[in-house]
Protein backbone atom coordinates (compact mmCIF):
# COMPACT_ATOMS: atom_id res chain seq x y z
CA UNK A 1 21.44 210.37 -30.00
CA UNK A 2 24.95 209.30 -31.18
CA UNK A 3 28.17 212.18 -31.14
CA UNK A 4 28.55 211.86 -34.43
CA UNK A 5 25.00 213.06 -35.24
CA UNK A 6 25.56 215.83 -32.16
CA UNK A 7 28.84 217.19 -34.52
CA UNK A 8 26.91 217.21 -37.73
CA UNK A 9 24.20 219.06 -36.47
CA UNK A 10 26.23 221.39 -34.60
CA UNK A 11 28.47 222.03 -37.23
CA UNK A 12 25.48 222.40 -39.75
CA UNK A 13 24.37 224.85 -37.06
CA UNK A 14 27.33 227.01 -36.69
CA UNK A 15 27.57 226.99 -40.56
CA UNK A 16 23.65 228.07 -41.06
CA UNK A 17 23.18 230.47 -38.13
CA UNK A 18 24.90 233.38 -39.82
CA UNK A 19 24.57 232.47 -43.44
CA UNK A 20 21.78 233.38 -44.68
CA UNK A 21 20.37 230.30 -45.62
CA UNK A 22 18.20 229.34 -42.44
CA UNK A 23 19.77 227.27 -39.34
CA UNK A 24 16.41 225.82 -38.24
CA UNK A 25 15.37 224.40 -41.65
CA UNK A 26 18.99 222.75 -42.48
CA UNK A 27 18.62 221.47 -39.04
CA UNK A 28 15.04 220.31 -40.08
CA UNK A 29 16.21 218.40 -43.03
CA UNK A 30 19.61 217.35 -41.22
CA UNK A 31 17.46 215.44 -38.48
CA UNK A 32 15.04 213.92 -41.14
CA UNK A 33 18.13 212.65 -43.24
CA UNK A 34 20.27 211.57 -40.07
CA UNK A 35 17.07 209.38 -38.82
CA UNK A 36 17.06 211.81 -35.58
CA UNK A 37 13.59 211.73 -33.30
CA UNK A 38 13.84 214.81 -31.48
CA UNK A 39 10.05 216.59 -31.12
CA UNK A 40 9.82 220.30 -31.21
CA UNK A 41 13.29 222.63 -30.71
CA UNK A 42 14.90 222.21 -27.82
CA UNK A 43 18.17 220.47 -29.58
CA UNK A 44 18.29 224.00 -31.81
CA UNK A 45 18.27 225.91 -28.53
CA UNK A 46 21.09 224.20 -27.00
CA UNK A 47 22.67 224.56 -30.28
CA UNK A 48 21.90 228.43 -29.93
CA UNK A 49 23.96 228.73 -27.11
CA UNK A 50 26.89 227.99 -29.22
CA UNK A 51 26.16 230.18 -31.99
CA UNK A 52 24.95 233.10 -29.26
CA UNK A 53 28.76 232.59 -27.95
CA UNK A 54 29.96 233.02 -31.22
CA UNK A 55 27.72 236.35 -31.47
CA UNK A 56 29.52 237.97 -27.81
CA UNK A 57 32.54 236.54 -29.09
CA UNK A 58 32.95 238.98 -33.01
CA UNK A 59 30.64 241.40 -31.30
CA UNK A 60 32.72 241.62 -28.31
CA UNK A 61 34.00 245.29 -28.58
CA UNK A 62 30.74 246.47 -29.87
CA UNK A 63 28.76 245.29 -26.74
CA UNK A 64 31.28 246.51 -24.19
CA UNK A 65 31.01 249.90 -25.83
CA UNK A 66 27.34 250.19 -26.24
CA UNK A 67 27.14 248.61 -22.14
CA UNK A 68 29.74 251.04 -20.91
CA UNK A 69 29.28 253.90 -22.04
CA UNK A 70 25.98 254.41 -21.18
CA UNK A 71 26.53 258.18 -20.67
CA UNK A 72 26.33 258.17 -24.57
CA UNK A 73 23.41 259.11 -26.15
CA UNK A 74 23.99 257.48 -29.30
CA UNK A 75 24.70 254.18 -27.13
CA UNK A 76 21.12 254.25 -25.41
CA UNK A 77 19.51 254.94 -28.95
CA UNK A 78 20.80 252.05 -30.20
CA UNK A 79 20.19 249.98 -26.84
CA UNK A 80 16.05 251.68 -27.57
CA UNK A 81 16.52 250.00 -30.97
CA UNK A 82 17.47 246.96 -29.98
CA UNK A 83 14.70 246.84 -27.74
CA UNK A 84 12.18 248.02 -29.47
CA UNK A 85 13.22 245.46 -32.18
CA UNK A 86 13.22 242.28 -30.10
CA UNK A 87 9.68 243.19 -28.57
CA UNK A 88 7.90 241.36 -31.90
CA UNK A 89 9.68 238.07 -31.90
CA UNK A 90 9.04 237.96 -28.41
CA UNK A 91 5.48 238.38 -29.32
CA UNK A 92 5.48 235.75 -31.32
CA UNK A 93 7.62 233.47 -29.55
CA UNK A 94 4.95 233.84 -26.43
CA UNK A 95 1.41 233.50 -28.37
CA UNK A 96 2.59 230.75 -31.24
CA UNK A 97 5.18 228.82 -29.92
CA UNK A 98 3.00 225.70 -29.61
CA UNK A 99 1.92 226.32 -33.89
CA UNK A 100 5.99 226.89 -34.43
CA UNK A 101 6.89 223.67 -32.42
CA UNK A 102 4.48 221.78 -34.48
CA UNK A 103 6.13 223.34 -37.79
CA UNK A 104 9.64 221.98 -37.05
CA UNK A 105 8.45 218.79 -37.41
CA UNK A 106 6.76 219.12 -41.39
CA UNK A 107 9.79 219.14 -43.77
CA UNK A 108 7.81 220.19 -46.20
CA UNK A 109 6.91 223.57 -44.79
CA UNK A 110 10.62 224.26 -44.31
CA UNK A 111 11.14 223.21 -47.97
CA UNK A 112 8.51 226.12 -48.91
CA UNK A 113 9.82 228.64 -46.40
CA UNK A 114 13.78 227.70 -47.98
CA UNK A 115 12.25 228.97 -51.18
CA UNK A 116 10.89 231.66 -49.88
CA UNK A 117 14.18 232.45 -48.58
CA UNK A 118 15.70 232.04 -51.40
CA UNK A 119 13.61 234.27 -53.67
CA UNK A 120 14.15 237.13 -51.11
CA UNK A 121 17.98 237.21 -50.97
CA UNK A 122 18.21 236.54 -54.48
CA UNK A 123 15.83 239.85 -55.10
CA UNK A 124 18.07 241.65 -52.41
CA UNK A 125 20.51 242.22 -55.29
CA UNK A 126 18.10 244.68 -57.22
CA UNK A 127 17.88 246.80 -53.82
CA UNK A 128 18.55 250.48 -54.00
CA UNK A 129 21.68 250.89 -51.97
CA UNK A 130 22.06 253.83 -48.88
CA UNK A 131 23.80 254.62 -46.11
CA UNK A 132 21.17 256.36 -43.87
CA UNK A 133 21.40 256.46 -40.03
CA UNK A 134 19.46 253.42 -37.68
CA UNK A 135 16.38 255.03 -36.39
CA UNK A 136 13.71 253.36 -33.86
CA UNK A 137 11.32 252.83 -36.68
CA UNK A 138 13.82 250.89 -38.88
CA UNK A 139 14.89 248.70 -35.16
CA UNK A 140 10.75 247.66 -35.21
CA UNK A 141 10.49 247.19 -38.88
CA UNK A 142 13.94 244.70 -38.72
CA UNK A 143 12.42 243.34 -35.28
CA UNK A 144 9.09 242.63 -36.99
CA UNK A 145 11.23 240.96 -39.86
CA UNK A 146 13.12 238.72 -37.36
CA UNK A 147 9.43 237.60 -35.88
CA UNK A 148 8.33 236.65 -39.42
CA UNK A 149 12.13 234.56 -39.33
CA UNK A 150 10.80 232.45 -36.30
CA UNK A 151 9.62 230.38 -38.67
CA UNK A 152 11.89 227.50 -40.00
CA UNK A 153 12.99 227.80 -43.45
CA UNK A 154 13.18 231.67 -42.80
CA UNK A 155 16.57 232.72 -42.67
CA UNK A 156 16.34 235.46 -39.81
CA UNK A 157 19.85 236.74 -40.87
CA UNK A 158 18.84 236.68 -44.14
CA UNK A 159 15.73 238.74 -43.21
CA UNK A 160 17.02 240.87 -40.87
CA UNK A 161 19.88 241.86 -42.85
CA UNK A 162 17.77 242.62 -46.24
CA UNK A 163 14.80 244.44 -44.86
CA UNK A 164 17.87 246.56 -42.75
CA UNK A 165 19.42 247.40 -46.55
CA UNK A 166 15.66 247.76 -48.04
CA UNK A 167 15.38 250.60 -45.14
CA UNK A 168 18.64 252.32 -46.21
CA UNK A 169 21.40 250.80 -43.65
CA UNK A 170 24.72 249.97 -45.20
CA UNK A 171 25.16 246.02 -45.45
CA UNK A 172 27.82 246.09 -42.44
CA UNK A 173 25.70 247.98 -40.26
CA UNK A 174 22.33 245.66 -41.19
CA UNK A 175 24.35 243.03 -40.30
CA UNK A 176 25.80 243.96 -36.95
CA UNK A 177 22.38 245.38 -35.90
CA UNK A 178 20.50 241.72 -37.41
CA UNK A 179 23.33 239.87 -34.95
CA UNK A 180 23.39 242.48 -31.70
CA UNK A 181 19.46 241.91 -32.02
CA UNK A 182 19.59 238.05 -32.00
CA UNK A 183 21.19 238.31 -28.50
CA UNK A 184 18.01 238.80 -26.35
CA UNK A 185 16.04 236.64 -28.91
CA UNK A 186 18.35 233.63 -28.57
CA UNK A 187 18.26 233.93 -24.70
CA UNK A 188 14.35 234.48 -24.39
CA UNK A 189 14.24 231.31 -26.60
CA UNK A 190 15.88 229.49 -24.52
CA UNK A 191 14.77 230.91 -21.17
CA UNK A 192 11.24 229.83 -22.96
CA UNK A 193 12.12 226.92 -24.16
CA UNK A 194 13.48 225.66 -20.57
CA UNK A 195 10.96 226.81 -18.82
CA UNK A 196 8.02 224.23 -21.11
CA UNK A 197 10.72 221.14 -21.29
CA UNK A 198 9.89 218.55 -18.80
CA UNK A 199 12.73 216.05 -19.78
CA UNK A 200 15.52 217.08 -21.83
CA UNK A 201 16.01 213.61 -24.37
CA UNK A 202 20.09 213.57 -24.90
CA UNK A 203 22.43 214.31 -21.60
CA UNK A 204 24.99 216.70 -20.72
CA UNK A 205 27.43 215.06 -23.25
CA UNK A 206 25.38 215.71 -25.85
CA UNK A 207 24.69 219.52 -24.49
CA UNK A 208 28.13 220.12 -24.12
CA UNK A 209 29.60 218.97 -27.19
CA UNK A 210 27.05 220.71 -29.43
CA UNK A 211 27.74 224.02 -27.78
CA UNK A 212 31.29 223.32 -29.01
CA UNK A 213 31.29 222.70 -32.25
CA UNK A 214 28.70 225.15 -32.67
CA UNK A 215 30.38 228.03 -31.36
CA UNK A 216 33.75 227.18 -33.20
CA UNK A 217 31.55 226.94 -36.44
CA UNK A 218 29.68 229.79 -35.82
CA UNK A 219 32.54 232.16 -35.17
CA UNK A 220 34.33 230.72 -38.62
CA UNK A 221 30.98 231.39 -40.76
CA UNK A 222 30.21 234.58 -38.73
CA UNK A 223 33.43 236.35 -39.42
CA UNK A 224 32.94 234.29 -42.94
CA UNK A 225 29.64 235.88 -43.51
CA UNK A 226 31.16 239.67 -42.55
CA UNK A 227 33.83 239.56 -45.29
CA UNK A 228 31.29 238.65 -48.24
CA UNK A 229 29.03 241.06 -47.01
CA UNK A 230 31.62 243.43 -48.31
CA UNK A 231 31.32 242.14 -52.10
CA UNK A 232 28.00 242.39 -52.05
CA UNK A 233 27.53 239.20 -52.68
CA UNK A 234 24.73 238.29 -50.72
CA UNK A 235 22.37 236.94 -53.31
CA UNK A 236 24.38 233.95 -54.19
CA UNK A 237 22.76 232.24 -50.72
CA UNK A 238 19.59 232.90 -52.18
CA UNK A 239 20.29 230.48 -55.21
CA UNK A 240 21.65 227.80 -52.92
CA UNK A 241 18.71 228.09 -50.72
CA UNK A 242 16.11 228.26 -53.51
CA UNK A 243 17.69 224.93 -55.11
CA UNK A 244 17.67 223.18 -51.68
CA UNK A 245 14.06 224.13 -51.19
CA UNK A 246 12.87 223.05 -54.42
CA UNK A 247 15.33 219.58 -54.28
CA UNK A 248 13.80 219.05 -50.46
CA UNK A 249 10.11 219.78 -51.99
CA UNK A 250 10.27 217.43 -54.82
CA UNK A 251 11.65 214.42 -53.23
């Protein structure tokens, strides 16, 4: 594996993590078009890293208040939430992760699951909007969201964030709940993904510089991501990502 693929797909990492247009099916289709041979998802994990830097790193002031001040009760509710919401990716991630490894490799299915994508943020438009209060039941109704997101193609942002809106959050607090609940997601994956990996195919080069770039990229998009999210412009992802579905699909 060369550098110059590592940046690409690190950089089309940090760039598609927090978009909503699905970091594991651009990495999909970047790997197919770069020539890449790398089986299953470890690459994207190590790539997570990066991006789960980039998370801590916007979220930074939100964490340390919700991890030290437990002595709130509005703190531990949304800790509960969290929880709560990561238990059905986990789920998944446990029972299917052979069936999901297998997926990463069938462009087409990503090309499907972009549409898919695509149609849902472009729908997200039409959406009722509220400002109601995050409740447990709307933390396991965005978690079981984020499980269906597993799958590449899926934007889990995208997801997480719409079905938090469809359920009456604000778009700014959808999205900081969608990226405080990716935290213990992206480190299961990994912890999951280490644990099944007998030999790692790219060295600590390769490791090191994708956590990089990723992190720098995902920080950019993330904080990127935060300001549309004020214009309500959200939907405009969903036409990129139905045209790149259908362009994918066809050829």
């Amino acid at each position: 594996m060369q550098y110059i693929d590592t940046l690409i797909l690190a950089i089309l990492q940090g760039l598609t993590e927090f978009l909503p247009i699905s970091s594991s099916g651009h990495l999909v289709i970047g790997q197919k078009l770069l020539d890449i041979d790398l089986p299953g998802n470890a690459f994207e994990v190590v790539l997570h890293i990066g991006t789960l830097m980039s998370v801590v790193t916007v979220f930074r002031v939100e964490l340390k208040t919700l991890l030290f001040n437990l002595n709130d009760s509005s703190n531990r509710y949304y800790i509960s939430a969290i929880t709560i919401g990561t238990i059905p990716a986990l789920l998944v991630g446990l029972l299917l992760k052979d069936y999901i490894s297998l997926i990463f490799d069938n462009i087409r299915f990503v090309s499907v699951s972009l549409v898919f994508t695509g149609v849902m943020l472009i729908t997200s438009k039409f959406i009722i909007k509220r400002n109601v209060k995050l409740t447990l039941f709307i933390g396991i109704v965005i978690g079981l969201a984020q499980a269906v997101a597993i799958i590449p193609g899926i934007s889990r942002s995208g997801t997480t964030i719409c079905m938090g809106v469809l359920m009456g959050l604000s778009a700014s607090e959808a999205a900081k709940f969608s990226f405080l609940l990716s935290i213990p997601v992206i480190i299961g994956a990994g912890l999951l993904t280490a644990m099944n990996i007998e030999t790692i195919p790219f060295g600590l080069d390769i490791i090191l510089l994708g956590i990089l770039f990723s992190y720098l990229v995902g920080w950019i998009s993330l904080k990127w991501l935060l300001t549309i999210l004020r214009t309500g412009k959200l939907y405009w992802f969903g036409v990129y990502c139905l045209i790149i579905g259908l362009f994918v699909y066809m050829s």
